[in-house]
Protein backbone atom coordinates (compact mmCIF):
# COMPACT_ATOMS: atom_id res chain seq x y z
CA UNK A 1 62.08 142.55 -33.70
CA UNK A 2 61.51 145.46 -30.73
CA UNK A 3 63.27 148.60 -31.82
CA UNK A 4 65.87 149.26 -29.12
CA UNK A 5 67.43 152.11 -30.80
CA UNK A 6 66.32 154.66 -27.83
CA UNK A 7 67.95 152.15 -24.90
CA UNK A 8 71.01 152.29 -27.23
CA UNK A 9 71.27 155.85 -27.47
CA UNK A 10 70.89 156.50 -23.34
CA UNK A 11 73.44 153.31 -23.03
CA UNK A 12 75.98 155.21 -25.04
CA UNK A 13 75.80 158.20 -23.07
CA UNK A 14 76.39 155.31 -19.20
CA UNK A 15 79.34 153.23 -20.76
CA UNK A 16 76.96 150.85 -22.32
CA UNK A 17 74.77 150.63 -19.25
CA UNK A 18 70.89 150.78 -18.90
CA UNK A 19 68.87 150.12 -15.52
CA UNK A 20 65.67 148.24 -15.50
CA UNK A 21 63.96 151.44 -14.78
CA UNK A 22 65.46 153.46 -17.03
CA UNK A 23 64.02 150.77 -19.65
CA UNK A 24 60.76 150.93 -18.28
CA UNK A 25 60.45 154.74 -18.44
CA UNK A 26 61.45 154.46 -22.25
CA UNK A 27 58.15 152.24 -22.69
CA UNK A 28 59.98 149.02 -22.59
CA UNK A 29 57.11 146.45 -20.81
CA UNK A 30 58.48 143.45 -18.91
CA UNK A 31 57.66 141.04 -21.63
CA UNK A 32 59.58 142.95 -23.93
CA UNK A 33 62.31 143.60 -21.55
CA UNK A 34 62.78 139.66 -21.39
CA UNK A 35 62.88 139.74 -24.77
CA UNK A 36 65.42 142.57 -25.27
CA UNK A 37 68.43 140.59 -22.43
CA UNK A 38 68.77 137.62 -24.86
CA UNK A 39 72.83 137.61 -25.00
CA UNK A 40 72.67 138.65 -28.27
CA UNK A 41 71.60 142.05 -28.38
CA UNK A 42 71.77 142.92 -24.44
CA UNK A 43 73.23 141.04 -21.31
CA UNK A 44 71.52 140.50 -17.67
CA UNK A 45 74.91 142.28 -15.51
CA UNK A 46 72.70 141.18 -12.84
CA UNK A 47 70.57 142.92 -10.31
CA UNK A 48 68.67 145.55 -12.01
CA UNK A 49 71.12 146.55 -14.70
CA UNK A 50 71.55 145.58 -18.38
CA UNK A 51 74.55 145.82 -20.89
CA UNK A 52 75.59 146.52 -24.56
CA UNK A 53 76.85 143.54 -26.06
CA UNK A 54 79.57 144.15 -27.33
CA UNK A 55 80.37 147.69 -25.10
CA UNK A 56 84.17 147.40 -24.31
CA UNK A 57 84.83 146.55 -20.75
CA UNK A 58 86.53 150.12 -18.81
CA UNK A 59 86.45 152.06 -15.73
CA UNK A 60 83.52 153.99 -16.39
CA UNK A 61 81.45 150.57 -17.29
CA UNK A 62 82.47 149.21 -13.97
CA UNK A 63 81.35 152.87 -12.09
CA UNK A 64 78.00 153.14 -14.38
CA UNK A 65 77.05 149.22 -13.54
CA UNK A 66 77.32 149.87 -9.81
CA UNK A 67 75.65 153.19 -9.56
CA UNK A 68 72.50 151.97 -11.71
CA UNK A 69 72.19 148.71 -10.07
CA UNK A 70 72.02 150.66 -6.79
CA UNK A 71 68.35 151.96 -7.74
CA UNK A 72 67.19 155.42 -8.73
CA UNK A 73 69.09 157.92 -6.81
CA UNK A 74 72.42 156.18 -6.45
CA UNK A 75 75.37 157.74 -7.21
CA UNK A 76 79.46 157.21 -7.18
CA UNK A 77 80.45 158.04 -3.64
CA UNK A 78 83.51 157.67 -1.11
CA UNK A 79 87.20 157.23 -2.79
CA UNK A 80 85.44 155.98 -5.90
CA UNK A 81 84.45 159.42 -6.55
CA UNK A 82 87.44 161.27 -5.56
CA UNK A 83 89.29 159.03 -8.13
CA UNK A 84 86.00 159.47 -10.43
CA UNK A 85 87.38 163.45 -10.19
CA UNK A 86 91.00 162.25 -10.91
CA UNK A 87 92.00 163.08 -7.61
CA UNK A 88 95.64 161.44 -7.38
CA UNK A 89 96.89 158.71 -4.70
CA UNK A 90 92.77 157.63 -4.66
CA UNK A 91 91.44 154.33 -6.28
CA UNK A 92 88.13 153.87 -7.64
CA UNK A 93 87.64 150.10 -7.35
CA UNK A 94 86.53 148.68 -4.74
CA UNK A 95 83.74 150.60 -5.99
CA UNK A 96 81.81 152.80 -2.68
CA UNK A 97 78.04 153.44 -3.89
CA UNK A 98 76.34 156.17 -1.64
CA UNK A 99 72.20 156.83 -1.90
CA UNK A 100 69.44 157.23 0.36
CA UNK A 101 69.02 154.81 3.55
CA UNK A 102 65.90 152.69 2.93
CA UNK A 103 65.87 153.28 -0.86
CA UNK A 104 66.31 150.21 -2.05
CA UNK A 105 66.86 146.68 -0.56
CA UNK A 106 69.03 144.91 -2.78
CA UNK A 107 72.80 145.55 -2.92
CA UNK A 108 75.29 147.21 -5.59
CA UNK A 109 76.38 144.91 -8.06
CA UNK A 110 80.09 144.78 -7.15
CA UNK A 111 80.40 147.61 -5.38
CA UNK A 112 80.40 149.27 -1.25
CA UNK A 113 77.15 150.42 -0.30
CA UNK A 114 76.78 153.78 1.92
CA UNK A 115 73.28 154.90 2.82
CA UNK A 116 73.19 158.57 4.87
CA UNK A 117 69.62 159.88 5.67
CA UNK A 118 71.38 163.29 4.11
CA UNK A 119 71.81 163.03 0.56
CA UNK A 120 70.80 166.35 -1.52
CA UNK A 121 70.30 166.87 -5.61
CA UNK A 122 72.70 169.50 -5.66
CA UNK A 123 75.13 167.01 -3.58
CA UNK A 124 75.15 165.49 -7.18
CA UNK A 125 76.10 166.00 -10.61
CA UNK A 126 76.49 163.67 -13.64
CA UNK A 127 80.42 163.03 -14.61
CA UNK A 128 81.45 161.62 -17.83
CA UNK A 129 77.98 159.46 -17.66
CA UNK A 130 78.04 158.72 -13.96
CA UNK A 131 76.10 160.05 -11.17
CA UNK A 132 78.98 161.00 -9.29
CA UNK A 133 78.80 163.00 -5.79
CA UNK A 134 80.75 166.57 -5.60
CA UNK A 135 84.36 166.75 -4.67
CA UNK A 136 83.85 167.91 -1.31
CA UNK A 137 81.01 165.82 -0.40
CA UNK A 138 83.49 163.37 -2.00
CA UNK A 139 86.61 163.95 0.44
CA UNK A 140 84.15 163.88 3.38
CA UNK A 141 82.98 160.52 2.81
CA UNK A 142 86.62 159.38 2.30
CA UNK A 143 87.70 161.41 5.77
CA UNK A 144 84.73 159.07 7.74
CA UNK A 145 85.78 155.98 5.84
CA UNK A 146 88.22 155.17 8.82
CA UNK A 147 87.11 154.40 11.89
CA UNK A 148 88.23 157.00 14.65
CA UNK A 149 90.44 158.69 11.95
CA UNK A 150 90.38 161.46 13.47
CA UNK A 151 92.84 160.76 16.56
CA UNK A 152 95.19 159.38 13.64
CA UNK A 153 97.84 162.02 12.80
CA UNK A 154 98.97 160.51 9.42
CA UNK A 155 95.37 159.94 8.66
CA UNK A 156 94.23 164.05 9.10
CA UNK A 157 97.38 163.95 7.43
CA UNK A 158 96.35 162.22 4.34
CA UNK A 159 92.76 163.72 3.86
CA UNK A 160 94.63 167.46 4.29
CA UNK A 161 96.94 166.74 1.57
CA UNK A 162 94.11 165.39 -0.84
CA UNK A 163 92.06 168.74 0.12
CA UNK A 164 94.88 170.53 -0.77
CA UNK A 165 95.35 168.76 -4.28
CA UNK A 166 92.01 169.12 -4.98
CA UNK A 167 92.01 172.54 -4.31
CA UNK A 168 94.62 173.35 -6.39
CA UNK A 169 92.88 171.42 -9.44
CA UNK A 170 89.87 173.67 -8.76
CA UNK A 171 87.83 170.51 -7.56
CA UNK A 172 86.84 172.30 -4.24
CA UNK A 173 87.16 175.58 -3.09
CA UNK A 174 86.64 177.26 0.62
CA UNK A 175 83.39 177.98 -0.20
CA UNK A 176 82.73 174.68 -1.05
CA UNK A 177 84.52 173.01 1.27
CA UNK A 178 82.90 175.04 4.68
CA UNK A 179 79.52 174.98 2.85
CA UNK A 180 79.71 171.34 2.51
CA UNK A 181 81.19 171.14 6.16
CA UNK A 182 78.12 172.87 7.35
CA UNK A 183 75.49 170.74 6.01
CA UNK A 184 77.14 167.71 6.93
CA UNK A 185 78.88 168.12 10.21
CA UNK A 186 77.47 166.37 13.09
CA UNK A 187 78.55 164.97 16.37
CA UNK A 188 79.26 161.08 15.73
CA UNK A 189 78.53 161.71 11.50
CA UNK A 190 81.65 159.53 10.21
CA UNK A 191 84.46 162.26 8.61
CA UNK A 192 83.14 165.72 10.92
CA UNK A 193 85.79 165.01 13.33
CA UNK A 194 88.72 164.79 10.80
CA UNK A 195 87.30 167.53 8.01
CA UNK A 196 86.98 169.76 11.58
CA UNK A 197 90.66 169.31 11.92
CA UNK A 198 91.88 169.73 8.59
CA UNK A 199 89.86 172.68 7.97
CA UNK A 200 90.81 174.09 11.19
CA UNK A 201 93.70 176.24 9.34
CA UNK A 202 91.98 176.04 6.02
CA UNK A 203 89.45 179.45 6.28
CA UNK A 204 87.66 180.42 2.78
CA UNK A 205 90.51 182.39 1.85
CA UNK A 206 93.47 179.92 2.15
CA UNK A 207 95.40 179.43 -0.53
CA UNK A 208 97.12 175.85 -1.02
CA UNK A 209 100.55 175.29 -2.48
CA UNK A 210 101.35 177.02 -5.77
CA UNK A 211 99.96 174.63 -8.33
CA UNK A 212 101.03 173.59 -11.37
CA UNK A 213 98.04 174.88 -13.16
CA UNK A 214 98.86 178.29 -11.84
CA UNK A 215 102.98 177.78 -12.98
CA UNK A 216 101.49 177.14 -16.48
CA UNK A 217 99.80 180.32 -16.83
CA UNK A 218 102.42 182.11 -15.88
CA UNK A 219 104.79 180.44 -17.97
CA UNK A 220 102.46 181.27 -20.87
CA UNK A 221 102.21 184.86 -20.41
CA UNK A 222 106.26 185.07 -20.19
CA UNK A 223 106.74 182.94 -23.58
CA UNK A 224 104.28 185.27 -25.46
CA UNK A 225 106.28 188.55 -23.73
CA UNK A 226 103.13 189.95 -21.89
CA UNK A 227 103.61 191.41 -18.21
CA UNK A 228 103.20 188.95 -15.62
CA UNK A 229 99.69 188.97 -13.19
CA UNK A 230 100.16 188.67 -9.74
CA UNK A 231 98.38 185.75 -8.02
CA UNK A 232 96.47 184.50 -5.61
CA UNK A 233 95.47 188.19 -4.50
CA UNK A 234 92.57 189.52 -2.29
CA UNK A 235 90.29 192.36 -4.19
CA UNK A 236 88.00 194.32 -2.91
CA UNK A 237 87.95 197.87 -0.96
CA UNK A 238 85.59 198.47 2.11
CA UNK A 239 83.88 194.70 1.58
CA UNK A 240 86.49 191.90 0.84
CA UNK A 241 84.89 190.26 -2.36
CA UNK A 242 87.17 187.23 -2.23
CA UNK A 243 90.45 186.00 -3.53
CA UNK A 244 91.10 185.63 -7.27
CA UNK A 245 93.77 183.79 -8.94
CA UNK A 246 95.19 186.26 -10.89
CA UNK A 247 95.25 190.22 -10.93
CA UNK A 248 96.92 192.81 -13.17
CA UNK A 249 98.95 194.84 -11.56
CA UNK A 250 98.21 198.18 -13.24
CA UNK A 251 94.68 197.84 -14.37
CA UNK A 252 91.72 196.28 -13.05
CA UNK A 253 91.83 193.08 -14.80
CA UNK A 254 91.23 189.41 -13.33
CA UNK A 255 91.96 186.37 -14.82
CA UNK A 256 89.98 183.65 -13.20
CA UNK A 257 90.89 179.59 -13.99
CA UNK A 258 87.90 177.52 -14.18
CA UNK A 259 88.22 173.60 -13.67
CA UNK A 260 86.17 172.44 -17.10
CA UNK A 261 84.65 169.29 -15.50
CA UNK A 262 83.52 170.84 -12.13
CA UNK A 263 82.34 174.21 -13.11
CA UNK A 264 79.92 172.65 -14.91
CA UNK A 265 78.07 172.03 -11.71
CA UNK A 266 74.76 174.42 -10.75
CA UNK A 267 76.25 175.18 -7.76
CA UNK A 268 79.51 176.39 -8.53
CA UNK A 269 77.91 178.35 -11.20
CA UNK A 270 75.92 180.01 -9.34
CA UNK A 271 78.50 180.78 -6.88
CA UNK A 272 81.44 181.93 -9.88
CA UNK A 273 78.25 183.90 -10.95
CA UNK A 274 77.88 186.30 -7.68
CA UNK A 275 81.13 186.59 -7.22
CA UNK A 276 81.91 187.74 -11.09
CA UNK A 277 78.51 190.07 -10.73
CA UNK A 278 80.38 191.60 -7.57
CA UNK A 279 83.42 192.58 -9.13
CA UNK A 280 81.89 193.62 -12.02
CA UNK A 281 80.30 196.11 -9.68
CA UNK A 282 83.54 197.39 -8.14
CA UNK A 283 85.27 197.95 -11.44
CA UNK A 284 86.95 195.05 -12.36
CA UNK A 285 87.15 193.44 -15.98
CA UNK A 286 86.86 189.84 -15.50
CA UNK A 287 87.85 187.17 -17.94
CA UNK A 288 88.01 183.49 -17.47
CA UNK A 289 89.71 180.34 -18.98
CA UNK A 290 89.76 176.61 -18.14
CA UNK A 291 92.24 173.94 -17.07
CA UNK A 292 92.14 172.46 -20.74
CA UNK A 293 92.74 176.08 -22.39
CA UNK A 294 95.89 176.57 -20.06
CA UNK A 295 97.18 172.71 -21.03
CA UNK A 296 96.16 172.39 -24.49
CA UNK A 297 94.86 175.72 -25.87
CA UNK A 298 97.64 178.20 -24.76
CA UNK A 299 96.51 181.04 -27.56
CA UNK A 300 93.12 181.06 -25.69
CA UNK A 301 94.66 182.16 -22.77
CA UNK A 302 96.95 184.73 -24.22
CA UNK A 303 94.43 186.20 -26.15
CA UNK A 304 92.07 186.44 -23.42
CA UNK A 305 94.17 188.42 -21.52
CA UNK A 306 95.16 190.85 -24.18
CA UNK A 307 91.90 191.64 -24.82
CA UNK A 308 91.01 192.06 -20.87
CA UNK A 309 93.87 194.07 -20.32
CA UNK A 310 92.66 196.15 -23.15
CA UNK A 311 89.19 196.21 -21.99
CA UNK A 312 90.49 197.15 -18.93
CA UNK A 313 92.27 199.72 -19.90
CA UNK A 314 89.38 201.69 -21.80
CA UNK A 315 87.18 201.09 -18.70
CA UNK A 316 89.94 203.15 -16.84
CA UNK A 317 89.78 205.96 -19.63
CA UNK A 318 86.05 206.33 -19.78
């Protein structure tokens, strides 16, 4: 019998998913590749993708079968992936596929196919076992998805609300957003028009409605008697560094929020990094915490700012 143990251990990691490729780079020859997709041990889910017998039909399987039967450099694109990033009022089926124009010739299994000539590595991460494109990449496919949406006032309507949502959540930011904006803007490029009007009003430094993420933490602080932090506050002296969520009042201490899923990203790491390094530099003690600390592990986040305020404080009296 072939020993399939290595396609099972990269299936459990894609919803219980392999690509025909993907079995090929393991070693897997098409003879024994036949011999693997017998129904009993693995299923053709047509096009170039196998299954798990036995994996339990869910979301995910549905994303991971339409991304990897899109070829080698497909990934989860459109509204798909702004529900992918649990972006509320957004659907993920019908499934929208985005990769490269001229890629590959044969069609998503059961899913929207997009094909830009512009579609970067660092446009992409892996979520939750699907190749899944950023949240603001995400938002502009979804603005271009209607025809002349643009000159439709509930539509700019619609896409400004979900930027605002998913800026509260820490999905996108206004670096993100006008970085992403920058690469992809372009007279006649489907969603330029409409991100060009919502971010019209929203510069780097907006700030979106209060979210509940930020209520939480302050909620948190008053149940465990600590002095509140003031948020949403600009910081820097002569150079602006950049607006953090939340500042102490009487020391230099910052508290920054990190979304857990999307900070995992290079690119947002690398851009948290500078800015951290920078006020660092001017003085500041900076401590961070994620979404799932302030919903589920509330002692994190007190104790994290006890000690900054404390390691603020002897910064002050060295």
């Amino acid at each position: 019998m072939i020993d399939d143990g290595a396609l099972r251990e990269l299936a459990a990691t894609q919803h219980g998913v392999v690509s025909l490729e993907q079995m090929a780079a393991l070693g897997y020859d098409g003879d024994q590749r036949r011999r693997l997709v017998d129904g009993a041990r693995w299923v053709d889910l047509g096009s170039r993708a196998v299954g798990l017998v036995g994996a339990p039909p869910s979301a995910g399987r549905t994303a991971s079968i339409a991304v990897l039967s899109a070829g080698a450099g497909a990934a989860l694109g459109g509204e798909s992936a702004c529900a992918w990033w649990g972006m509320p009022t957004t659907l993920l089926e019908p499934v929208q596929v985005v990769r490269w124009r001229h890629r590959s010739e044969r069609p998503p299994v059961g899913a929207q196919r997009h094909e830009p000539k512009l579609l970067p590595e660092h446009h992409v991460v892996v979520l939750e076992g699907v190749r899944t494109v950023v949240p603001a990449r995400a938002i502009f496919e979804l603005a271009g998805s209607r025809r002349g949406g643009a000159k439709l006032p509930w539509w700019v309507a619609r896409v400004a609300r979900l930027v605002d949502v998913a800026w509260a959540m820490r999905l996108v930011s206004g670096i993100t957003l006008h970085a992403m904006f920058e690469e992809l803007a372009k007279r006649g490029r489907p969603g330029s028009a409409t991100m060009r009007a919502v971010l019209a009003d929203r510069g780097v430094d907006y700030v979106p409605p209060a979210s509940g993420l930020e209520s939480r933490v302050v909620q948190l602080l008053e149940r465990a008697g600590l002095p509140p932090l003031r948020r949403q506050v600009d910081v820097g002296g002569d150079r602006w560094i950049g607006r953090v969520d939340f500042r102490d009042p009487e020391v230099p201490f910052v508290l920054e929020v990190q979304s857990e899923r999307f900070h995992a990203s290079l690119i947002d790491q690398q851009l948290d990094g500078r800015r951290i390094e920078a006020l660092t530099a001017a003085g500041y003690v900076v401590r961070e915490v994620t979404d799932v600390d302030v919903w589920h592990r509330p002692h994190v986040v007190v104790a994290t700012v006890q000690e900054g305020r404390q390691a603020a404080r002897r910064r002050l009296a060295a």
